[in-house]
Protein backbone atom coordinates (compact mmCIF):
# COMPACT_ATOMS: atom_id res chain seq x y z
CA UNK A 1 118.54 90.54 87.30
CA UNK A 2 116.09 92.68 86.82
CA UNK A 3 114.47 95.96 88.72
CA UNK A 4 111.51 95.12 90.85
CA UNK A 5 109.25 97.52 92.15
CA UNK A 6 108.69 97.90 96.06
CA UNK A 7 106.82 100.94 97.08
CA UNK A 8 106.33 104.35 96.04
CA UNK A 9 108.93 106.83 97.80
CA UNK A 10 105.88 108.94 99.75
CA UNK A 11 104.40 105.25 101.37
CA UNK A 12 108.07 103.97 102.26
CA UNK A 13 108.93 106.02 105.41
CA UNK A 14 112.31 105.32 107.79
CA UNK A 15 111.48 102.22 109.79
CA UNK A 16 109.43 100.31 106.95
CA UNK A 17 110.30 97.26 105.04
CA UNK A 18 109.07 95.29 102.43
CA UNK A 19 109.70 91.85 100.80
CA UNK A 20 109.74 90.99 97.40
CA UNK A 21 110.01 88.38 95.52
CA UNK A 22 112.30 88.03 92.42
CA UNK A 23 111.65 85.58 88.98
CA UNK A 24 113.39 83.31 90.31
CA UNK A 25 111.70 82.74 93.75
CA UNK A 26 114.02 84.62 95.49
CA UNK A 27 112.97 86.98 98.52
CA UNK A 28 114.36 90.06 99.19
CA UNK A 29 113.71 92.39 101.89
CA UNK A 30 113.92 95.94 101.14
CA UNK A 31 114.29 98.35 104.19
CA UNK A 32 114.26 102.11 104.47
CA UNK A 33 116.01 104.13 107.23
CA UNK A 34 117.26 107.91 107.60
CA UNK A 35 116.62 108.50 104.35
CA UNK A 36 118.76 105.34 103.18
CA UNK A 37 117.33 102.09 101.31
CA UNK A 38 119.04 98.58 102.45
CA UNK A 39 117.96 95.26 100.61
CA UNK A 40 119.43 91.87 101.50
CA UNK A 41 118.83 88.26 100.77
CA UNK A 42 115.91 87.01 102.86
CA UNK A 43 117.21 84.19 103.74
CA UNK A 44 119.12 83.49 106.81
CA UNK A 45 122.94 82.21 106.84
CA UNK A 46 122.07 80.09 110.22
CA UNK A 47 119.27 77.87 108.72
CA UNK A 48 117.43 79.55 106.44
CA UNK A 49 114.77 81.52 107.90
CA UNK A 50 112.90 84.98 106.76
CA UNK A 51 116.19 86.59 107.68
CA UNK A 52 114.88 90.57 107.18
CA UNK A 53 111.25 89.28 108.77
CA UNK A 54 112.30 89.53 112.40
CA UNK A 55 112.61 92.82 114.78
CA UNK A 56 114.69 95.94 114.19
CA UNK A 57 116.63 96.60 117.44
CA UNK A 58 119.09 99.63 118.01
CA UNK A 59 122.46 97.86 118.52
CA UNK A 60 123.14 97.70 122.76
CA UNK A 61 126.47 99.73 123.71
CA UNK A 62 128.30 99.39 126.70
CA UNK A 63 129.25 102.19 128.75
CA UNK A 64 132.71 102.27 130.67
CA UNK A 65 133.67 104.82 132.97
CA UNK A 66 137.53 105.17 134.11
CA UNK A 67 139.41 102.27 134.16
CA UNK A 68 137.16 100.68 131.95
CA UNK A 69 134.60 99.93 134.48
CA UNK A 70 131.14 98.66 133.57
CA UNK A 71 128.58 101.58 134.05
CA UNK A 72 125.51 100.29 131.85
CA UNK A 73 124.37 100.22 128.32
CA UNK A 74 122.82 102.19 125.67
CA UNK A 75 121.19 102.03 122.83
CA UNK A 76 123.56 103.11 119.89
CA UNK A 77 121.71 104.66 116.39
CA UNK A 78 123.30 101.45 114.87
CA UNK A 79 120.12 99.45 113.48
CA UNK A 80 120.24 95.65 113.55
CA UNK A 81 117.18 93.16 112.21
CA UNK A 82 116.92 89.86 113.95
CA UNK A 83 115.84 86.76 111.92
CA UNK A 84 112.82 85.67 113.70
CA UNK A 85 113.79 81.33 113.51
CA UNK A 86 117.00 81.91 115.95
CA UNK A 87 117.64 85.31 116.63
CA UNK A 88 120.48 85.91 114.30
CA UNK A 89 121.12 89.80 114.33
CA UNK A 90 121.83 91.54 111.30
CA UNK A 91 124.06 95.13 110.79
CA UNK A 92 121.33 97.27 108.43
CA UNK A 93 123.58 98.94 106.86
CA UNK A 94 126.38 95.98 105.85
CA UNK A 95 124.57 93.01 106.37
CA UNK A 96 126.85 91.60 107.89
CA UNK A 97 126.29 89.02 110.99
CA UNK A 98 126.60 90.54 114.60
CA UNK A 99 127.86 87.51 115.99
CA UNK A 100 129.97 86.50 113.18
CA UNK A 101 131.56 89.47 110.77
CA UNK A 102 132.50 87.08 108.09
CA UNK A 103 128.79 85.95 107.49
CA UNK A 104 127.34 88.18 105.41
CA UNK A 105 124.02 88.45 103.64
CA UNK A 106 123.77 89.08 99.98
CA UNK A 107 122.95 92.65 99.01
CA UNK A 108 121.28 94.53 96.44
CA UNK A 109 121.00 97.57 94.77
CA UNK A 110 118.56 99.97 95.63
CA UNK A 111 116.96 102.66 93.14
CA UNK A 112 114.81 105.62 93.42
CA UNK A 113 113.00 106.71 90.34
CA UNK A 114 110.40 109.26 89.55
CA UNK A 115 108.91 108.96 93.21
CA UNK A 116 109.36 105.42 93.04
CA UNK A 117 111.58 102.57 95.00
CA UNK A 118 112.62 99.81 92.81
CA UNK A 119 115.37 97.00 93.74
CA UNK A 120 117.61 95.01 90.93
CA UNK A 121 117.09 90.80 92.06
């Protein structure tokens, strides 16, 4: 593996993404957020779609009053990305399935050098 450039550090702000592509063929999908990087294998568990292509969705908490009643949701600052074939949902910062905490995509490392934002794939 070897480091692959993505964006310079001043044109990657919280909320971007990019995908790259490795020697092999391989995508990756590079993602910043609160001053974190995430990169994961771009390719789905379910059937193989652009996994880290879809929409990034705040995770959806319940709310439960006394007695553990039902009193309506929120949105929690958990991030998920949703593959865009199926809707699988994706934890940013794990990678792990929603649905299914055993799946998990692969990850990467993430580097920041000299102002700029490289991943080893």
């Amino acid at each position: 593996m070897r480091e692959l450039f993505v964006a310079r550090k001043s044109e990657f702000n919280s909320g971007d993404r990019r995908i790259v592509v490795n020697d092999h063929g391989r995508e990756v999908g590079v993602f910043s957020q609160d001053e974190g990087y995430y990169a994961y294998s771009n390719y789905c568990l379910h059937s193989g779609g652009p996994a880290c292509e879809g929409l990034m969705i705040n995770r959806v908490q319940e709310v439960l009053g006394p007695g553990k009643i039902f009193e309506g949701e929120i949105f929690s600052d958990d991030v998920h990305f949703v593959c865009p074939w199926h809707g699988f949902e994706y934890d940013l910062k794990t990678g792990e399935c929603v649905g299914n905490r055993q799946l998990k995509l692969r990850k990467y490392d993430v580097i920041e050098r000299d102002g700029d934002i490289y991943v080893v794939a």
